[in-house]
Protein backbone atom coordinates (compact mmCIF):
# COMPACT_ATOMS: atom_id res chain seq x y z
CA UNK A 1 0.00 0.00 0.00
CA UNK A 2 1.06 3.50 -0.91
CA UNK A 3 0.21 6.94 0.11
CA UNK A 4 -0.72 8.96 -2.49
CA UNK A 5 1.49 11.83 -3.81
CA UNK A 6 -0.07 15.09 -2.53
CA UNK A 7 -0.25 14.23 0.75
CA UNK A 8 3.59 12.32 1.22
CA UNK A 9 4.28 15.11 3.66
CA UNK A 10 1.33 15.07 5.50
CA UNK A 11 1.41 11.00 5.63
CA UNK A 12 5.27 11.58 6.71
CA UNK A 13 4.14 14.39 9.31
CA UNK A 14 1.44 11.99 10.52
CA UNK A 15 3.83 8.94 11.17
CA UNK A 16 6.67 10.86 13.34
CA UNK A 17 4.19 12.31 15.31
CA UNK A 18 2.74 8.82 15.98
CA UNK A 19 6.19 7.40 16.77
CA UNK A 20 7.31 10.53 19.08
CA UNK A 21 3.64 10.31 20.91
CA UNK A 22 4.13 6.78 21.99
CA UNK A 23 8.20 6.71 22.21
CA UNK A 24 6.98 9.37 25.41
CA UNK A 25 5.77 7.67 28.65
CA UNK A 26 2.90 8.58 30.04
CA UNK A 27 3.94 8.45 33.81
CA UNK A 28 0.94 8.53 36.32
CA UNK A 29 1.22 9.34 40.01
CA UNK A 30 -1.02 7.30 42.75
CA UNK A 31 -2.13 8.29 46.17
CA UNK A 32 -1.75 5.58 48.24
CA UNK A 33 -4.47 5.89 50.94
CA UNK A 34 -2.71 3.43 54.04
CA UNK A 35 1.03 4.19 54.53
CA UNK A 36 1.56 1.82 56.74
CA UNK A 37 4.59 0.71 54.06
CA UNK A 38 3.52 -2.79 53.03
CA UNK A 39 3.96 -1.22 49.39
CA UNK A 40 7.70 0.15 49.76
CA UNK A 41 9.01 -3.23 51.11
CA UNK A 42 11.86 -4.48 49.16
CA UNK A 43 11.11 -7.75 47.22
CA UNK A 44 13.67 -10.99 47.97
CA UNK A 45 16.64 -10.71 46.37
CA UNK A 46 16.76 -7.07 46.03
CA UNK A 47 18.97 -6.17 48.48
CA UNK A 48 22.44 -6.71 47.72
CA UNK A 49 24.32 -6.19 50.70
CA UNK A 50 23.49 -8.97 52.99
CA UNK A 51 24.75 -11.25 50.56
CA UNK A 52 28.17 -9.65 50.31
CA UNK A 53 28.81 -9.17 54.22
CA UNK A 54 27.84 -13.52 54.84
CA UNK A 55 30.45 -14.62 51.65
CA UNK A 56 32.65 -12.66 53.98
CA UNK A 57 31.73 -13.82 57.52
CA UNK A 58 32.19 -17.29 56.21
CA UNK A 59 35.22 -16.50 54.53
CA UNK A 60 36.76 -15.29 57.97
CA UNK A 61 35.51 -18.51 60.00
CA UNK A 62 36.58 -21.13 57.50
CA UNK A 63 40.24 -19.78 57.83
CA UNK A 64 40.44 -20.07 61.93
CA UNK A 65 39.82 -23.26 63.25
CA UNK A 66 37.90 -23.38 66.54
CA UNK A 67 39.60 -25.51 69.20
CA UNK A 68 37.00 -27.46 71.76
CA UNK A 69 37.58 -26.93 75.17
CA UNK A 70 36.37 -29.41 77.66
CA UNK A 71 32.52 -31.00 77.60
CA UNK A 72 32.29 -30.40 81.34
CA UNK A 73 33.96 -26.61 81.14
CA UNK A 74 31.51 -26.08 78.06
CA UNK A 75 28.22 -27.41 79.83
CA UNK A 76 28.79 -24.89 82.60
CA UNK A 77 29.32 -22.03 80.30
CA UNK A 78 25.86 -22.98 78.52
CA UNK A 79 24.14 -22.77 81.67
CA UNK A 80 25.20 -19.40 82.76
CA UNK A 81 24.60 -18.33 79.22
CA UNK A 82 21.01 -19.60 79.77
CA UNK A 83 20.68 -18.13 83.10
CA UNK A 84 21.05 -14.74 81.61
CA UNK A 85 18.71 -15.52 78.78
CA UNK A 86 16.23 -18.28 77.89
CA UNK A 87 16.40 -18.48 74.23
CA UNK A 88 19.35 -18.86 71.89
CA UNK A 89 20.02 -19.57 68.31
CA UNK A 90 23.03 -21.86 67.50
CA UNK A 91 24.62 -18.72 65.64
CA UNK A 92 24.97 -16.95 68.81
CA UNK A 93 26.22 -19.46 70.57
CA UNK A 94 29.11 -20.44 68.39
CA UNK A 95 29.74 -16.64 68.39
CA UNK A 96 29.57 -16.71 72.35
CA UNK A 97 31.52 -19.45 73.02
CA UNK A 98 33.20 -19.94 69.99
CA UNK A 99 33.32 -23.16 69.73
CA UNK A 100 32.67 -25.77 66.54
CA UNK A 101 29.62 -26.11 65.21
CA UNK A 102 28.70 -30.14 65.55
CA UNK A 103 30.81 -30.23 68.83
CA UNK A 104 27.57 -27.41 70.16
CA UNK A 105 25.18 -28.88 68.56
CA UNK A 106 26.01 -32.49 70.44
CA UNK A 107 26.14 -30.38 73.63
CA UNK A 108 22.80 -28.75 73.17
CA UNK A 109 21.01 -32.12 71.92
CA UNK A 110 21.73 -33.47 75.97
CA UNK A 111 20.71 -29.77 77.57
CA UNK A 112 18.43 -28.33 75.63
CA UNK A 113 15.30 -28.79 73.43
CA UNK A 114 15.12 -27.18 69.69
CA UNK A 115 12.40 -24.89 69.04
CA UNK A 116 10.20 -25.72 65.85
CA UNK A 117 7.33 -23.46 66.38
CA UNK A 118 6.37 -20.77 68.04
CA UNK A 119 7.92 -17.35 68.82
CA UNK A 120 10.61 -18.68 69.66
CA UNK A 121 11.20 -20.55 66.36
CA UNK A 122 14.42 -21.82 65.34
CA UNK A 123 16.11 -21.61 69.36
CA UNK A 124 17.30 -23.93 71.54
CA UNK A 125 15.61 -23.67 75.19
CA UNK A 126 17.32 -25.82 78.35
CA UNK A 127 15.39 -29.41 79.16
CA UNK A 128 12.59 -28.75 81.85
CA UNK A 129 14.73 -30.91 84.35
CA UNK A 130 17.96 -28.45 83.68
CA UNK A 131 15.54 -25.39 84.43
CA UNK A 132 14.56 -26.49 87.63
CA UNK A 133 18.18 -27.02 88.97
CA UNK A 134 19.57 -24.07 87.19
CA UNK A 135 16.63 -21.70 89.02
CA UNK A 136 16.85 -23.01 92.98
CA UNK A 137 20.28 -21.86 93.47
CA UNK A 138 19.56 -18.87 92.68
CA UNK A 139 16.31 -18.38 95.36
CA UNK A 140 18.27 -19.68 97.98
């Protein structure tokens, strides 16, 4: 198909103008009624630097070996940790005692019990029987 003659220019006219109007975005602005901030959350994956700082935590703990100190010397330290504070995650223990990982985690499968649900998700809490003991010293 071919535009006639006369009106090339026009027909020429007519097509940039089409192209410019829709290369141009048409940008809106929205009110959003409750800014209570659901909307400006970050989706996963978008931020960047959390990723960067754990390559390099695990960089620095893979070159320094942790040396185990004694099970009876360890089991007292995880009660006064637990005196001070009911709930821990195995992270902050290894940072708090800083000790291997498997050698705490065989220590807090005899004194504690693992957290699946709950507030307290993903903690270790001491045994019922440990609580007990650990608390009467304490009142007398």
């Amino acid at each position: 198909m071919r535009p006639h003659n006369e009106n090339l220019e026009n027909y020429g006219k007519l097509c940039r103008e089409r192209t410019n109007k829709y290369m141009t975005k048409s940008r809106q602005i929205q009110v959003i009624d409750n800014d209570n901030g659901t909307h400006m959350r970050p989706m996963p994956g978008m931020i960047v630097t959390g990723f960067s700082e754990k390559k390099k935590m695990s960089a620095k703990t893979s070159e320094m070996k942790r040396t185990r100190r004694d099970r009876g010397e360890m089991e007292g330290i995880m009660f006064k940790l637990f005196e001070g504070q009911p709930n821990w995650t195995l992270r902050q223990l290894i940072q708090e005692t800083d000790q291997p990982e498997q050698f705490l985690k065989d220590i807090l499968k005899e004194l504690c019990v693992y957290n699946n649900k709950g507030t307290n998700q993903g903690s270790y809490e001491l045994k019922p029987e440990y609580k007990k003991a650990s608390e009467e010293p304490t009142q007398k």
